[in-house]
Protein backbone atom coordinates (compact mmCIF):
# COMPACT_ATOMS: atom_id res chain seq x y z
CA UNK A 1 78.03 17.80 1.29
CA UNK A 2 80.47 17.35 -1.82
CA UNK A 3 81.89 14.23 -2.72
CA UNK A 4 85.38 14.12 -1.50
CA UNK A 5 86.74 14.69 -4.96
CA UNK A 6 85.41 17.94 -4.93
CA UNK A 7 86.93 19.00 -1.56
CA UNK A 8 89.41 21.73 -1.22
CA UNK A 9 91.41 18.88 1.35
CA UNK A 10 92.53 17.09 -1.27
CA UNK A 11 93.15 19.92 -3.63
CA UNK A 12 95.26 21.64 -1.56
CA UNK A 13 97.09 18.56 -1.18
CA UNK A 14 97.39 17.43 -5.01
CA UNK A 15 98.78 20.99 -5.63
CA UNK A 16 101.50 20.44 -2.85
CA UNK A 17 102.43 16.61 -3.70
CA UNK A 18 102.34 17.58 -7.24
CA UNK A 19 104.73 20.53 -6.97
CA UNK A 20 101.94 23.24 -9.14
CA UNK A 21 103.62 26.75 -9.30
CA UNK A 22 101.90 29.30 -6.69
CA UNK A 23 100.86 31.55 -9.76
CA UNK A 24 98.93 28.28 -11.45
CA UNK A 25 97.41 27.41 -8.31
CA UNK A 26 96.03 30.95 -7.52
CA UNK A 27 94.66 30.83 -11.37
CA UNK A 28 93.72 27.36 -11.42
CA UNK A 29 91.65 27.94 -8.29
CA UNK A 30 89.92 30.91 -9.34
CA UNK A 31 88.80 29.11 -12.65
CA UNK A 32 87.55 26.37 -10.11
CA UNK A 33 85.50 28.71 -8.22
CA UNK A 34 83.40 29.89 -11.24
CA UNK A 35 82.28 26.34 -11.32
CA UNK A 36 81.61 26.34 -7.65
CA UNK A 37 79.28 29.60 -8.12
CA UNK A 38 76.32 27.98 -9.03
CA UNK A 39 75.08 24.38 -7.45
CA UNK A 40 73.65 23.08 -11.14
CA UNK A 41 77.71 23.69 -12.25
CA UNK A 42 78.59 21.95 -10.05
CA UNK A 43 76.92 19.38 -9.82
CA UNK A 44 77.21 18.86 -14.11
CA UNK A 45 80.89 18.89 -13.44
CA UNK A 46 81.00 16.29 -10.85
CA UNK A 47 79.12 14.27 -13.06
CA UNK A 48 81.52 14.72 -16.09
CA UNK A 49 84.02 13.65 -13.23
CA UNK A 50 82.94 10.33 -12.06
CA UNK A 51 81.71 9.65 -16.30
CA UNK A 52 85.78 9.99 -16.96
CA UNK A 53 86.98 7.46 -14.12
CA UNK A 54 84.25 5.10 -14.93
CA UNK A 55 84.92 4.69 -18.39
CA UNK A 56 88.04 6.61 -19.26
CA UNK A 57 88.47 4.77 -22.84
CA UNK A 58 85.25 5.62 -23.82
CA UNK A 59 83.98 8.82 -22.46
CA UNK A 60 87.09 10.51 -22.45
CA UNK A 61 85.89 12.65 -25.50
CA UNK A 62 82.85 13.16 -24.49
CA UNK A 63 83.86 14.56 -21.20
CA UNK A 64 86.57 16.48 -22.32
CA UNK A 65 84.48 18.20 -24.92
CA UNK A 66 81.66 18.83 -22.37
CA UNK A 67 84.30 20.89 -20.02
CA UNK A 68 85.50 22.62 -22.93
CA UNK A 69 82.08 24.21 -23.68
CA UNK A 70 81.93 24.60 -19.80
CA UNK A 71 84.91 26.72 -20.07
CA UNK A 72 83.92 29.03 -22.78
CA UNK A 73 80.52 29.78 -21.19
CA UNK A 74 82.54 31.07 -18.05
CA UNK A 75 85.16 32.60 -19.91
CA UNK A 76 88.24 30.21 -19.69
CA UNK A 77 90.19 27.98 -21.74
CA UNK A 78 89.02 24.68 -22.37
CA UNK A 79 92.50 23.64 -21.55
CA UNK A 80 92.17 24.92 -17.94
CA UNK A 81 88.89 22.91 -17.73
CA UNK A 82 90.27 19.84 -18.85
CA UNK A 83 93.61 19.96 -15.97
CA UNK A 84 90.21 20.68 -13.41
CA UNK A 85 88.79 17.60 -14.28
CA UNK A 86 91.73 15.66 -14.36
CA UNK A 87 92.88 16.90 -11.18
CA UNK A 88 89.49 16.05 -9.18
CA UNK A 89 89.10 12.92 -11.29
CA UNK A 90 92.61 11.89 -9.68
CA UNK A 91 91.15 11.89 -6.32
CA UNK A 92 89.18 8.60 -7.22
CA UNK A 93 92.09 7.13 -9.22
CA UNK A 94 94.14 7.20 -5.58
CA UNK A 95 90.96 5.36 -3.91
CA UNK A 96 90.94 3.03 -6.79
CA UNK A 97 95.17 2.63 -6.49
CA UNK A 98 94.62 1.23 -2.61
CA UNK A 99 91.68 -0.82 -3.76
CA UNK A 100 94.31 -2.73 -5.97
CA UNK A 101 97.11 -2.76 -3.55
CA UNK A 102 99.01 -0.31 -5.56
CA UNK A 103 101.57 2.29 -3.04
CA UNK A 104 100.52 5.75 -2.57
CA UNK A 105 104.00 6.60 -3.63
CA UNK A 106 103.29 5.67 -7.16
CA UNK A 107 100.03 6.83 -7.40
CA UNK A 108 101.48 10.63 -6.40
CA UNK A 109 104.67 9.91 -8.99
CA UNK A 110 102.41 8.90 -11.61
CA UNK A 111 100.25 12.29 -10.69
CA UNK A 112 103.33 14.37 -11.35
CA UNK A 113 102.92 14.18 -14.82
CA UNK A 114 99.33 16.22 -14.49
CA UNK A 115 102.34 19.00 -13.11
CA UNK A 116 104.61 18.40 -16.08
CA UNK A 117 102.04 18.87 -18.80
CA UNK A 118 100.88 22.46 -16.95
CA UNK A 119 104.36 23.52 -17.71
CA UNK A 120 104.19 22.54 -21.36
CA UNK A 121 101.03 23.59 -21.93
CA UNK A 122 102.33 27.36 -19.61
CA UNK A 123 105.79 27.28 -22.07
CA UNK A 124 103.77 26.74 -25.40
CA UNK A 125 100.71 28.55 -24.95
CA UNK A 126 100.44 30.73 -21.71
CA UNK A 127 97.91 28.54 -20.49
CA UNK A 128 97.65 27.40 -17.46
CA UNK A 129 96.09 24.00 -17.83
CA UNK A 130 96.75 20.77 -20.33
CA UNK A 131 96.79 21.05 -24.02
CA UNK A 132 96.95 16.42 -23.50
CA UNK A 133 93.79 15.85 -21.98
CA UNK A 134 93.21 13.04 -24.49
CA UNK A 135 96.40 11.43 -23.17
CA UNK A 136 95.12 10.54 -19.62
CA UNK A 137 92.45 7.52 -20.11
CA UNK A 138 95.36 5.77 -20.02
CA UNK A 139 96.39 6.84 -16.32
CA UNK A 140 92.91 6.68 -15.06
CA UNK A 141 92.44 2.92 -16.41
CA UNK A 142 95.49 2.55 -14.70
CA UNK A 143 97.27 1.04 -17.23
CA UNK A 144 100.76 3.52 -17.13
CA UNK A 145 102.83 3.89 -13.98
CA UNK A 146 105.27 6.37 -13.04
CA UNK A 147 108.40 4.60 -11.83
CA UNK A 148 111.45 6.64 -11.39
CA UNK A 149 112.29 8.85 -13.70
CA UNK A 150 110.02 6.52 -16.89
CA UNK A 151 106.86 5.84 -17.75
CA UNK A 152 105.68 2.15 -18.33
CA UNK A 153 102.30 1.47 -20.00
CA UNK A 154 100.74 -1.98 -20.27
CA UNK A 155 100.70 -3.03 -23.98
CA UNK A 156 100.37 -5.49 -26.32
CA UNK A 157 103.17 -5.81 -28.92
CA UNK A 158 102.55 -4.07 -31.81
CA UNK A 159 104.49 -5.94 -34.56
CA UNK A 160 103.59 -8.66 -36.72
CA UNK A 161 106.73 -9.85 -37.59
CA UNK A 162 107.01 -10.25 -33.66
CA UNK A 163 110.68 -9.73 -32.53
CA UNK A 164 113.41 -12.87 -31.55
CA UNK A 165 117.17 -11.84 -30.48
CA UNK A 166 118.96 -15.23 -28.49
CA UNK A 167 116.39 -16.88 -26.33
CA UNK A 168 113.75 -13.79 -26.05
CA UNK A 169 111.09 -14.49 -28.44
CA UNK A 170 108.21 -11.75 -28.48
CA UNK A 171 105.04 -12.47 -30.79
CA UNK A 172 102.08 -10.21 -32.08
CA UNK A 173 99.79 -9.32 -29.11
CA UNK A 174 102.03 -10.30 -26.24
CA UNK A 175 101.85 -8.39 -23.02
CA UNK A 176 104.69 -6.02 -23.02
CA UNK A 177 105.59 -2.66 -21.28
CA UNK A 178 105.69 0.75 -23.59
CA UNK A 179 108.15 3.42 -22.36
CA UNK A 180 107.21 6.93 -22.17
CA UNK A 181 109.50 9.46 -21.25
CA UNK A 182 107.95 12.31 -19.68
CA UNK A 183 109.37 16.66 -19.34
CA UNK A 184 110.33 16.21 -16.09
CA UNK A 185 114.37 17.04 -15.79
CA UNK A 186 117.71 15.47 -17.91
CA UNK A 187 117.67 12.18 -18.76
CA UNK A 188 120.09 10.82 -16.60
CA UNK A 189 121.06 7.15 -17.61
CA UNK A 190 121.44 6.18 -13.83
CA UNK A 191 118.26 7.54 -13.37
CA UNK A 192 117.11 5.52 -16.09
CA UNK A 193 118.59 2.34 -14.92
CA UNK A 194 116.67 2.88 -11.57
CA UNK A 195 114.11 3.37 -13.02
CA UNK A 196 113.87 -0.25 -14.86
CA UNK A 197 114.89 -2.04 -11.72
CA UNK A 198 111.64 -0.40 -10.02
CA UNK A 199 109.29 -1.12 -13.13
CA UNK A 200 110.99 -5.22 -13.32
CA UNK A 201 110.37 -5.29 -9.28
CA UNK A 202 106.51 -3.41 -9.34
CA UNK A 203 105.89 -5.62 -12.60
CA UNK A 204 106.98 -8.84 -10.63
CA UNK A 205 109.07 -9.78 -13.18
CA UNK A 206 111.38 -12.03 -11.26
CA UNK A 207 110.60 -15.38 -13.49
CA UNK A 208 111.61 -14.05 -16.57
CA UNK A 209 113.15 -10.67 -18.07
CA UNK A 210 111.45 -7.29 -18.10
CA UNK A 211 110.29 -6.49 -21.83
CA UNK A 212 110.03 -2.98 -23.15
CA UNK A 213 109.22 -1.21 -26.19
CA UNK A 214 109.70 2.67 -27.37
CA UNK A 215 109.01 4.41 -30.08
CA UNK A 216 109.75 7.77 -29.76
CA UNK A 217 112.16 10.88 -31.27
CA UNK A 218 114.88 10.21 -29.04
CA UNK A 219 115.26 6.77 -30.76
CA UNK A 220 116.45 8.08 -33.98
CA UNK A 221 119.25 6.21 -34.89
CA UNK A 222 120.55 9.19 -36.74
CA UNK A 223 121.69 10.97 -33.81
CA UNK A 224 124.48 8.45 -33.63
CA UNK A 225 125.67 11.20 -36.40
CA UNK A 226 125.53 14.37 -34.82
CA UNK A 227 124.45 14.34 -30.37
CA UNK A 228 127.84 14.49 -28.63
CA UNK A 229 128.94 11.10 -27.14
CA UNK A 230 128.32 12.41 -23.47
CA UNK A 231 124.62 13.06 -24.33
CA UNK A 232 121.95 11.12 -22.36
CA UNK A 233 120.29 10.43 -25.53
CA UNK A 234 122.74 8.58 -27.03
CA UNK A 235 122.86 6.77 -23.49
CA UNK A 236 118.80 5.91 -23.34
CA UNK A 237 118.59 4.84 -26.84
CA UNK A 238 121.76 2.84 -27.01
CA UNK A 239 119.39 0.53 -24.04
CA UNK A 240 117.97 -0.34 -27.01
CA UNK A 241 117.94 -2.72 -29.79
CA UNK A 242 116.02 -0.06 -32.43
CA UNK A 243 114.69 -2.39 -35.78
CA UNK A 244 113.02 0.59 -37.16
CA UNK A 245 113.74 4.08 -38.17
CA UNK A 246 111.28 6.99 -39.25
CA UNK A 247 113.34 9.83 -41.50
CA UNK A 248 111.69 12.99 -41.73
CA UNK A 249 112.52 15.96 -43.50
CA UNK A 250 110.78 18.19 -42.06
CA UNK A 251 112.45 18.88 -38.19
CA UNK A 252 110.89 16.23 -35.86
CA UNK A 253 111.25 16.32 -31.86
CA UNK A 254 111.70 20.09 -32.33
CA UNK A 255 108.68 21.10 -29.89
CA UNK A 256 110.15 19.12 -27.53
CA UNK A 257 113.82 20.69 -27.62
CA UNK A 258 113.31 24.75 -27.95
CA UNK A 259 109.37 24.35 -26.43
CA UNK A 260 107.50 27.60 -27.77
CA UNK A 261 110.45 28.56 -29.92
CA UNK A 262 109.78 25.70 -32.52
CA UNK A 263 107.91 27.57 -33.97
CA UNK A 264 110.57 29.97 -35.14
CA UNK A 265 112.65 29.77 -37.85
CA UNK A 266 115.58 27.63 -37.17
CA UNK A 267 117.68 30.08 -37.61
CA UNK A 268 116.61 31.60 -34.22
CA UNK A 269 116.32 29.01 -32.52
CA UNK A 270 118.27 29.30 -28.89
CA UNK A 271 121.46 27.72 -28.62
CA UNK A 272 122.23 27.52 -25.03
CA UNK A 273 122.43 23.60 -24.55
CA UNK A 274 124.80 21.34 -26.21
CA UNK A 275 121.55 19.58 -27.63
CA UNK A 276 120.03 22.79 -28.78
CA UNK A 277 122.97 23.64 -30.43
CA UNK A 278 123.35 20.20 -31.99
CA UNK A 279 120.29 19.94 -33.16
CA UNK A 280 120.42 23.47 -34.54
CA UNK A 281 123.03 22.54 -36.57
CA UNK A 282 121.65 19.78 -38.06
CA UNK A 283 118.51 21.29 -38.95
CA UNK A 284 120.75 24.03 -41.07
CA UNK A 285 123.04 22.04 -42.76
CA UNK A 286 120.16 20.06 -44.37
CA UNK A 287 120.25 16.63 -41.83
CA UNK A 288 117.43 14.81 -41.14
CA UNK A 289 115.66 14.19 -38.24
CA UNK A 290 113.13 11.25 -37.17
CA UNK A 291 112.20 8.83 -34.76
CA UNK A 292 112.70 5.04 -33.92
CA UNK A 293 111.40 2.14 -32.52
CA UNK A 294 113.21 0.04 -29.94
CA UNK A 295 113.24 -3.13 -27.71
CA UNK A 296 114.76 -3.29 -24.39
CA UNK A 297 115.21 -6.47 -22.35
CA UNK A 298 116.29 -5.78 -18.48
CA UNK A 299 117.08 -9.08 -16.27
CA UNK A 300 116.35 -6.90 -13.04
CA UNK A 301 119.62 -6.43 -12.63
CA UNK A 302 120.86 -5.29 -16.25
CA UNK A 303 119.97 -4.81 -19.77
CA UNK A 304 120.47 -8.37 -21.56
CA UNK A 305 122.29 -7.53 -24.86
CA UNK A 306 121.95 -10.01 -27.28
């Protein structure tokens, strides 16, 4: 009998909880069943399976090379092999999440981002699978948590110079929580605030302030210049106290804002959002783009600006 990672139960449950298209799921499990044609497949996969959730730091690319040459040999993308393994690998990450005491609730919100890298990998390349497959040893050593509408990874902090505003004081290797912000709908600043009451409660930050950091495009402290005040950028990063900028000439966060039609010229690029258009226009009149990097201190409650 299979393990119970490699039962269709629990697939056809991921692809419901997760919210997979019906067109990826009829694809996804026809690429699946090549695998399943032959018992030495199989079993080879399985074993790259339980390999990744053992040590996902260290045989991440290992494993995800060894599915890629899987994939070509039965005539897929090594993309579609990679979501696969992910997906069965996720079915020991949930056993793993109620070892630790962890709610089921996160462990399937956390999953969703499996659902919201198939769409970016479908909207870039036609492929229906994950083009980020190096991304996830960080899920399965459960060290990043969906909560709400963010994305909070353990860290250590990154910075030398260490950071002091008032009475926070952060130092070189502290523990501290990295925000990611995933594709998964507008970024709604109540949303956000939710979402850092949830990550301060799950955390069990209730002696002392919730500390995050971000470093990301929507940081850019340029876009104080051109994103119109009502934009949820300007709300997110505005949560933070940025002490570095990145200025590139070159357009930066562009992948992220017209998807496949970065690649364009900017000319053509789509202008049927306010931040499309915005952008647009600074790309055209010569502006720079970039990215920054920000601290954020919540009390549970509400940011602390200092």
């Amino acid at each position: 009998m299979s393990p119970s990672f490699m039962q269709q139960g629990y697939w056809d449950e991921f692809m419901e909880r997760t919210g997979i298209p019906q067109e990826a799921r009829a694809f996804l499990w026809q690429a699946r069943s090549t695998i399943f044609a032959r018992d030495e497949q199989r079993k080879a996969f399985e074993e790259q399976v339980i390999a990744f959730t053992g040590e996902p730091h260290t045989r991440s690319p290992e494993v995800l090379q060894n599915a890629g040459e899987m994939a070509q040999r039965l005539g897929h993308h090594a993309y579609t092999f990679h979501f696969l393994l992910l997906v069965h690998a996720s079915e020991i990450l949930r056993r793993q999440y109620a070892f630790i005491g962890i709610a089921e609730d996160v462990f399937w919100d956390t999953m969703g981002d499996l659902q919201y890298k198939l769409m970016e990998c479908w909207n870039l390349y036609g492929i229906w699978g994950t083009c980020d497959g190096w991304w996830y040893k960080i899920f399965f050593s459960a060290d990043i948590f969906m909560l709400g509408r963010l994305q909070y990874e353990r860290v250590l902090y990154p910075k030398r110079e260490g950071y002091s505003r008032g009475d926070v004081h952060v130092r070189w290797g502290d523990p501290v929580l990295s925000i990611h912000i995933p594709s998964s709908g507008p970024l709604d600043h109540a949303l956000c605030l939710d979402s850092y009451r949830k990550a301060h409660a799950f955390f069990e930050r209730r002696k002392g302030p919730l500390i995050c950091i971000c470093h990301s495009w929507l940081l850019f402290p340029g876009h104080e210049e051109f994103l119109p005040e009502r934009s949820n950028i300007l709300q997110f990063m505005r949560d933070f106290d940025i002490i570095e900028a990145d200025v590139y000439e070159a357009p930066h966060g562009n992948t992220r804002i017209f998807g496949a039609r970065a690649k364009d010229t900017p000319e053509t690029w789509p202008e049927d959002t306010g931040l499309r258009r915005a952008y647009k226009a600074r790309i055209l009149t010569g502006g720079t783009t970039g990215a920054g990097f920000g601290v954020m201190v919540f009390d549970g409650n509400k940011i602390i600006r200092l």
